[in-house]
Protein backbone atom coordinates (compact mmCIF):
# COMPACT_ATOMS: atom_id res chain seq x y z
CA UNK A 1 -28.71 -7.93 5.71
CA UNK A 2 -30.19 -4.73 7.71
CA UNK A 3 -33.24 -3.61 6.29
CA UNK A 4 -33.73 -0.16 4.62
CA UNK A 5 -31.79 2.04 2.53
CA UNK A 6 -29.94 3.31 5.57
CA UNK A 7 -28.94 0.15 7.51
CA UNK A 8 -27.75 -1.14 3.93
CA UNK A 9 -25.76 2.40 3.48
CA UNK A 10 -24.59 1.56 7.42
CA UNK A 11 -23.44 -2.32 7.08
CA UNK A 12 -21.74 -1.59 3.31
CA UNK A 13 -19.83 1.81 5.02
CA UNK A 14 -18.59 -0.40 8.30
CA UNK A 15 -17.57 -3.13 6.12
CA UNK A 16 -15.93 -0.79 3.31
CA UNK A 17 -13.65 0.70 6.19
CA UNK A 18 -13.02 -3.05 8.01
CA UNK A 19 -10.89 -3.31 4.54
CA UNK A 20 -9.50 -0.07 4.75
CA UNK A 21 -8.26 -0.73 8.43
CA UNK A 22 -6.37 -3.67 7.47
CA UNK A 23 -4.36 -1.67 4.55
CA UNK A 24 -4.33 1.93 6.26
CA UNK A 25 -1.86 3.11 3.73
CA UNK A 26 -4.93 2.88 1.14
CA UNK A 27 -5.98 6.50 2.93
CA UNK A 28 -3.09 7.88 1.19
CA UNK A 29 -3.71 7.95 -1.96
CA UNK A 30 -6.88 10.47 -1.63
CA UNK A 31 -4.44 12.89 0.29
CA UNK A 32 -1.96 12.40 -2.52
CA UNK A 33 -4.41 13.73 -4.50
CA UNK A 34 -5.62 16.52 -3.01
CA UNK A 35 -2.11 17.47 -2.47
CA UNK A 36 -0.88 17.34 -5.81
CA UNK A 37 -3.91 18.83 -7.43
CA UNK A 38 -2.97 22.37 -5.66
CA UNK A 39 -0.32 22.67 -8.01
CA UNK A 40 -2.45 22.75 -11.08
CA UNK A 41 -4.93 24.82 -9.45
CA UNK A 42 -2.15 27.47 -8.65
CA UNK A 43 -1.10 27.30 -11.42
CA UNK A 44 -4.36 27.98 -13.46
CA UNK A 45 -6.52 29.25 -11.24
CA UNK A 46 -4.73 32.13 -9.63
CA UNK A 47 -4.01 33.45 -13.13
CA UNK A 48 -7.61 32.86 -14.01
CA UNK A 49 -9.08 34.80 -11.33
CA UNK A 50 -6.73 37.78 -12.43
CA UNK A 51 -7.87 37.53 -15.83
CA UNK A 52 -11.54 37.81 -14.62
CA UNK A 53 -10.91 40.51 -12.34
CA UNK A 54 -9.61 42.64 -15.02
CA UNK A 55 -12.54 42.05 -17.18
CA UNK A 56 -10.72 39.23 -19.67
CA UNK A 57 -14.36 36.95 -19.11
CA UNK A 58 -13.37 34.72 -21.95
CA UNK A 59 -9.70 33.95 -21.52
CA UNK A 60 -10.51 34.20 -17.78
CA UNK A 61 -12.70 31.17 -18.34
CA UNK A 62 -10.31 29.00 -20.85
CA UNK A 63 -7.63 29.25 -17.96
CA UNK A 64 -9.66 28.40 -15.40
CA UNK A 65 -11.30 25.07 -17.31
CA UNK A 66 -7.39 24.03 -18.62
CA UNK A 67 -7.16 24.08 -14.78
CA UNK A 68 -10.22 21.83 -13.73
CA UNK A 69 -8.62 19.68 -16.49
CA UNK A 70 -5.22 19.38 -14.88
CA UNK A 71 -6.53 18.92 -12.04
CA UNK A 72 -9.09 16.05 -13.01
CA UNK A 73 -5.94 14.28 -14.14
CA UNK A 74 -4.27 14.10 -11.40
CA UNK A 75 -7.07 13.09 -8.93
CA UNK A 76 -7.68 10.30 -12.05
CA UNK A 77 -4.04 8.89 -11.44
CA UNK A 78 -4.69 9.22 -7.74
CA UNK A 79 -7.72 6.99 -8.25
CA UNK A 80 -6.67 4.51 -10.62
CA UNK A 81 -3.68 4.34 -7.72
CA UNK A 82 -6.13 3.20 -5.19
CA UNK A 83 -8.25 1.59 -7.34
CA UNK A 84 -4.92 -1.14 -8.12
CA UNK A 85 -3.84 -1.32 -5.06
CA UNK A 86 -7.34 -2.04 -3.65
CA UNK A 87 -7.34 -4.73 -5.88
CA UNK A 88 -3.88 -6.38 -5.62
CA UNK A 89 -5.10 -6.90 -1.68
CA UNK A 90 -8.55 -8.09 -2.39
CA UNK A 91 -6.69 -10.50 -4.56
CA UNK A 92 -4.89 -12.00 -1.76
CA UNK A 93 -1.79 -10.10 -2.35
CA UNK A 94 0.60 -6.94 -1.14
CA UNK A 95 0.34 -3.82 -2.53
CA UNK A 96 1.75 -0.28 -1.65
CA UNK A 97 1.24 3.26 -2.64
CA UNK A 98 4.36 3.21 -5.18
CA UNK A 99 2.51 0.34 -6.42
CA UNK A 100 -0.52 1.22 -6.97
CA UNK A 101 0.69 4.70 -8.74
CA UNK A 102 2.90 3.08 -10.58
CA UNK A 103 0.15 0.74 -12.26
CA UNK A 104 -1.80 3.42 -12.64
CA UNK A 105 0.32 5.75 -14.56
CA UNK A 106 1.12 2.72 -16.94
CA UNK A 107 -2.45 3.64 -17.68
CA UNK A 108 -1.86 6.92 -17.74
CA UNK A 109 -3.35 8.13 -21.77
CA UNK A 110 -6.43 6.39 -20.80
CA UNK A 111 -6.92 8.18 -17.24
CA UNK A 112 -6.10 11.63 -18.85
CA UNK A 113 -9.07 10.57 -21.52
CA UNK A 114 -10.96 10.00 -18.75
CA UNK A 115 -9.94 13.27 -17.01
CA UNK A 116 -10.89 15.32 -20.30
CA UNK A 117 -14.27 13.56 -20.54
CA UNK A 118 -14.86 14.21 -17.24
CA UNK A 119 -14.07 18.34 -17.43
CA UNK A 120 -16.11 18.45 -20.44
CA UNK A 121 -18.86 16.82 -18.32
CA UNK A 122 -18.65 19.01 -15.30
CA UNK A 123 -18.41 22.01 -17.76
CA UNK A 124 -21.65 21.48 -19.09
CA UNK A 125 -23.27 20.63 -15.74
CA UNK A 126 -21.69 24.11 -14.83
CA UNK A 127 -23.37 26.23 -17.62
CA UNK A 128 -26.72 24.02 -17.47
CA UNK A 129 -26.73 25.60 -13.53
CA UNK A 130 -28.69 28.62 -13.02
CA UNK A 131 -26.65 31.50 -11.51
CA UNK A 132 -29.98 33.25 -9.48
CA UNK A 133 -32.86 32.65 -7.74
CA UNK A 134 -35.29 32.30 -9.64
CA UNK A 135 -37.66 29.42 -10.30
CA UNK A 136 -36.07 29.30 -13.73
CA UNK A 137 -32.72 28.64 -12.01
CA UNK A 138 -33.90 26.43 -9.22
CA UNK A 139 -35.07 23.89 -11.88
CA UNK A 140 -31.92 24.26 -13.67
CA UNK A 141 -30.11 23.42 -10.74
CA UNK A 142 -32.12 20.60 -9.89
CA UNK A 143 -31.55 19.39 -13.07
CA UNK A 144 -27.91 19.63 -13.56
CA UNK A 145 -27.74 17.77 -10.04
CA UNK A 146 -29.27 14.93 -11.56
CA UNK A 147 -27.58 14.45 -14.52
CA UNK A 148 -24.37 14.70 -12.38
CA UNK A 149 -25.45 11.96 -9.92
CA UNK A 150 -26.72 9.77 -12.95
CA UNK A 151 -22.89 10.34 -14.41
CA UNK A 152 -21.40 9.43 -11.32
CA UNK A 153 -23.28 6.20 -11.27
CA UNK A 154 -23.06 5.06 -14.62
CA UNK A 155 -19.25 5.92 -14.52
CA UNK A 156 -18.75 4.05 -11.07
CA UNK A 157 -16.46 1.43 -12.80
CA UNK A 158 -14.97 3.20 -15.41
CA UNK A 159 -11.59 3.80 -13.17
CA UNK A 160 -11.67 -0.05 -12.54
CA UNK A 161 -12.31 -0.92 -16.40
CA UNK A 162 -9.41 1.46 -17.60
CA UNK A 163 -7.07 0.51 -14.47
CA UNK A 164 -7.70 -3.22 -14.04
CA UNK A 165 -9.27 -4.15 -17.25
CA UNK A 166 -7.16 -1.79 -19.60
CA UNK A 167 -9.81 -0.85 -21.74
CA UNK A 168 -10.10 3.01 -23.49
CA UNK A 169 -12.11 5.92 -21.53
CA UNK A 170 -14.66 5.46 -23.95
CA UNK A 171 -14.61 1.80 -23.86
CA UNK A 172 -15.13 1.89 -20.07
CA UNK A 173 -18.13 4.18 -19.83
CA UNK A 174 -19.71 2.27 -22.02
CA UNK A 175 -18.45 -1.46 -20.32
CA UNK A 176 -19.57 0.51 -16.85
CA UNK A 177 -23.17 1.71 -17.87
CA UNK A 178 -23.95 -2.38 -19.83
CA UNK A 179 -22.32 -3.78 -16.24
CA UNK A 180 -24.73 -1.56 -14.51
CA UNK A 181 -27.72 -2.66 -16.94
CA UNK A 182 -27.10 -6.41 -16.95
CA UNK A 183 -26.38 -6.60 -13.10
CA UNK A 184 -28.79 -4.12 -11.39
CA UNK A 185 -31.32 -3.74 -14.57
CA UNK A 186 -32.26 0.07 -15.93
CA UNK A 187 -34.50 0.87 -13.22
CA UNK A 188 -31.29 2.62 -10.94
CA UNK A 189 -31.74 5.21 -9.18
CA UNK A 190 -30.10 7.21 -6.18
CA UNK A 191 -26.68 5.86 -6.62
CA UNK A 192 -24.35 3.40 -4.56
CA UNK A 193 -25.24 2.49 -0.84
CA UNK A 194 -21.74 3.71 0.08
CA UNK A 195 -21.00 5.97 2.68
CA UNK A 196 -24.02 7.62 4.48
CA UNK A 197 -22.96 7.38 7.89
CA UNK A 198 -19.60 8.93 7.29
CA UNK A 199 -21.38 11.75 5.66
CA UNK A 200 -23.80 12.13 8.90
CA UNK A 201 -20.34 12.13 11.31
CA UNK A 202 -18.70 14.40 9.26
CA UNK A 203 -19.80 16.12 6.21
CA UNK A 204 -22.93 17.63 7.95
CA UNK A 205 -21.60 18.69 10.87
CA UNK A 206 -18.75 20.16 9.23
CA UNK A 207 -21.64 22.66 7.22
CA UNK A 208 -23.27 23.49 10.24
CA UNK A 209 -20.33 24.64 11.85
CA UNK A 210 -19.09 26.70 8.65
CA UNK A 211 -22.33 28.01 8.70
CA UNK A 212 -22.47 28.88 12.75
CA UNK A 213 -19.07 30.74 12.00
CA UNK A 214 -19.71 32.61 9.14
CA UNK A 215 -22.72 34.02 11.16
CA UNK A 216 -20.73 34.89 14.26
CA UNK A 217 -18.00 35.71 12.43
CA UNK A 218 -20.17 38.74 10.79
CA UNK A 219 -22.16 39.26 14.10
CA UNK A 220 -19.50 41.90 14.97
CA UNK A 221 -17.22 41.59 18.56
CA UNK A 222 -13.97 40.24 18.55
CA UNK A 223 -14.59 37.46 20.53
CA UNK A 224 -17.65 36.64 18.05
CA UNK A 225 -15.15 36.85 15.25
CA UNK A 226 -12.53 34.97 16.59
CA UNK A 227 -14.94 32.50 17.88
CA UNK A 228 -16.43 32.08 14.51
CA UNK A 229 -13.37 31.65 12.51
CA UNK A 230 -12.04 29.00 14.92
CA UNK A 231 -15.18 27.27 13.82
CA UNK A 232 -15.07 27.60 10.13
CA UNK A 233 -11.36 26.02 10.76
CA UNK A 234 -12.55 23.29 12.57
CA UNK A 235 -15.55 22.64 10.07
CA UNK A 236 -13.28 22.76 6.70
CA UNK A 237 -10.64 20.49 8.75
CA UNK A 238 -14.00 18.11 9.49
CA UNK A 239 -15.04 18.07 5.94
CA UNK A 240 -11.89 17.43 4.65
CA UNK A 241 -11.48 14.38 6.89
CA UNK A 242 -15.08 13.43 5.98
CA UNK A 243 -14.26 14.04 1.75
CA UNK A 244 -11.26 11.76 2.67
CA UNK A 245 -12.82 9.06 4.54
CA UNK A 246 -15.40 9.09 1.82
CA UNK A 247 -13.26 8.92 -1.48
CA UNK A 248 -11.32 5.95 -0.07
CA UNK A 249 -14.28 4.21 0.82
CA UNK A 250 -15.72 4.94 -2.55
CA UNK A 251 -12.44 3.76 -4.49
CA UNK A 252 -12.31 0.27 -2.27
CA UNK A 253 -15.83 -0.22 -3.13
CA UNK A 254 -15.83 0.46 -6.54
CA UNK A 255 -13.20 -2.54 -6.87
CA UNK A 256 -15.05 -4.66 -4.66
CA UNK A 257 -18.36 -4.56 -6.19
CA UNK A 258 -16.60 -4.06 -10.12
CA UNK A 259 -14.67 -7.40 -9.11
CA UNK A 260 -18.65 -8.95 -8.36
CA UNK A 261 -20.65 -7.49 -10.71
CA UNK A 262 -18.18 -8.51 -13.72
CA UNK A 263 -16.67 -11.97 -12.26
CA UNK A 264 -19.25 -13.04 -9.69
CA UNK A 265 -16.34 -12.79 -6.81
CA UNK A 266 -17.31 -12.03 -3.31
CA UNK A 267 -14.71 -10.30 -1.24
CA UNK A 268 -13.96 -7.80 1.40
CA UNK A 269 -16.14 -9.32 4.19
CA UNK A 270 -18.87 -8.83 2.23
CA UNK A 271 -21.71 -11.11 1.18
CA UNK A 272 -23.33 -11.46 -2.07
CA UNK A 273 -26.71 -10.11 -0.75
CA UNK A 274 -25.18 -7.29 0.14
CA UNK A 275 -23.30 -6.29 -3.11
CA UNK A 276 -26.65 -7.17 -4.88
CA UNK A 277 -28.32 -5.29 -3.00
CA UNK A 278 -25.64 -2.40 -3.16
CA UNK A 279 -27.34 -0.08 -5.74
CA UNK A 280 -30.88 1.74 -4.87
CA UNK A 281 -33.13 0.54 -7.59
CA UNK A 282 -36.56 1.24 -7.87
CA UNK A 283 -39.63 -1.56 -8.28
């Protein structure tokens, strides 16, 4: 296996998206997603922000976290989606998008207990983040971005547990933090060795050219403004390729290393070095 965090990060990414190649349709189901969760966030959110521009704070807020909620469930259906169809072709057999939504709605009162856990999570992590700039705020932002990365990793299989296993949300973050624990120990750290180089291609560059356009953009000159909005187009189009790339990639290898961790299987090209070696621990 390459040595290093980021030659792990590399061979796990190129491997993750050798899968993904051979079942393309898998890309869909993030884009699904992110389509249908516009609806909810119309639907909340616009009325939301109307509520908090006329000085309604509290029922501004209520609206706006019903929203996150409805829109947590159906990027959790979306998930589960990939998540079974992910594992229908790891398992040697064919899968589709209607099939993998339609096993994942028959979990469907699970995923939306998932999807409330998960808005009361990112609530909290909201409020614990400091709103200035103060050293005050910079440590509570520093810690409410760990507790959110520790969440993500100790939740890593709870989409897999609920979807493939059909255990309870509550159930499954518990079954994902002991599969965590008994495979990779408590010493974890960092999170899963999933996706770097995508992030480097895409993500990044996508921020510096948001940020190169806002600055034009306000440098004054027409051609400096239409300049810098045609890159702040071309960086959110970027990042959204880059958040898509990244969430199926994510979803595939949650299933691949959830299928390894809890039944020894090694699958997907990959080797079991590598999906021991898939989760940053520290020594």
């Amino acid at each position: 296996m390459a040595r290093g965090s980021w030659g792990q990060s590399r061979l796990l990414t190129t491997k993750s998206w050798a899968v993904i190649k051979e079942n393309r349709y898998l890309l869909a189901f993030p884009i699904i997603g992110f389509l249908a969760s516009l609806i909810p966030l119309a639907i909340f959110w616009i009325p939301a922000g109307l509520l908090l521009l006329g000085d309604q704070t509290v029922a501004g807020i209520a609206v706006a976290i019903i929203g996150i909620f409805a829109n947590q469930i159906v990027l959790s259906i979306a998930s589960g989606g990939l998540v079974a169809a992910a594992d229908t072709e790891l398992g040697g057999g064919d899968s589709s998008v209607g099939h993998g939504i339609a096993r994942s709605i028959t979990r469907l009162i699970p995923l939306i207990g998932w999807a409330f856990i998960a808005t009361v999570v990112n609530v909290i992590v909201g409020f614990i983040r400091g709103n200035g700039n103060g050293a005050a705020d910079a440590v509570r932002n520093i810690a409410a971005a760990g507790a959110l990365a520790m969440w993500s990793l100790i939740t890593f299989f709870v989409v897999p547990f609920i979807v493939l296993d059909g255990q309870g949300p509550i159930s499954a973050i518990k079954s994902s933090f002991a599969l965590f624990k008994a495979k990779w120990g408590t010493q974890i750290f960092g999170g899963v060795r999933i996706g770097g180089v995508v992030g480097l291609i895409t993500i990044l560059p996508a921020v510096i050219l948001v940020i190169l356009g806002v600055v034009a953009a306000t440098a004054g000159g027409d051609a400096l403004v239409a300049g810098g909005v045609g890159l702040i187009v071309i960086g959110i189009l970027l990042f959204m390729v880059g958040a898509l790339l990244l969430s199926t990639m994510r979803g595939v290898f949650s299933v691949v290393l959830f299928r390894y961790a809890k039944d020894g299987a090694v699958e997907g090209g990959f080797t079991e070095q590598e999906l021991a070696g898939a989760v940053r621990t520290s020594h």
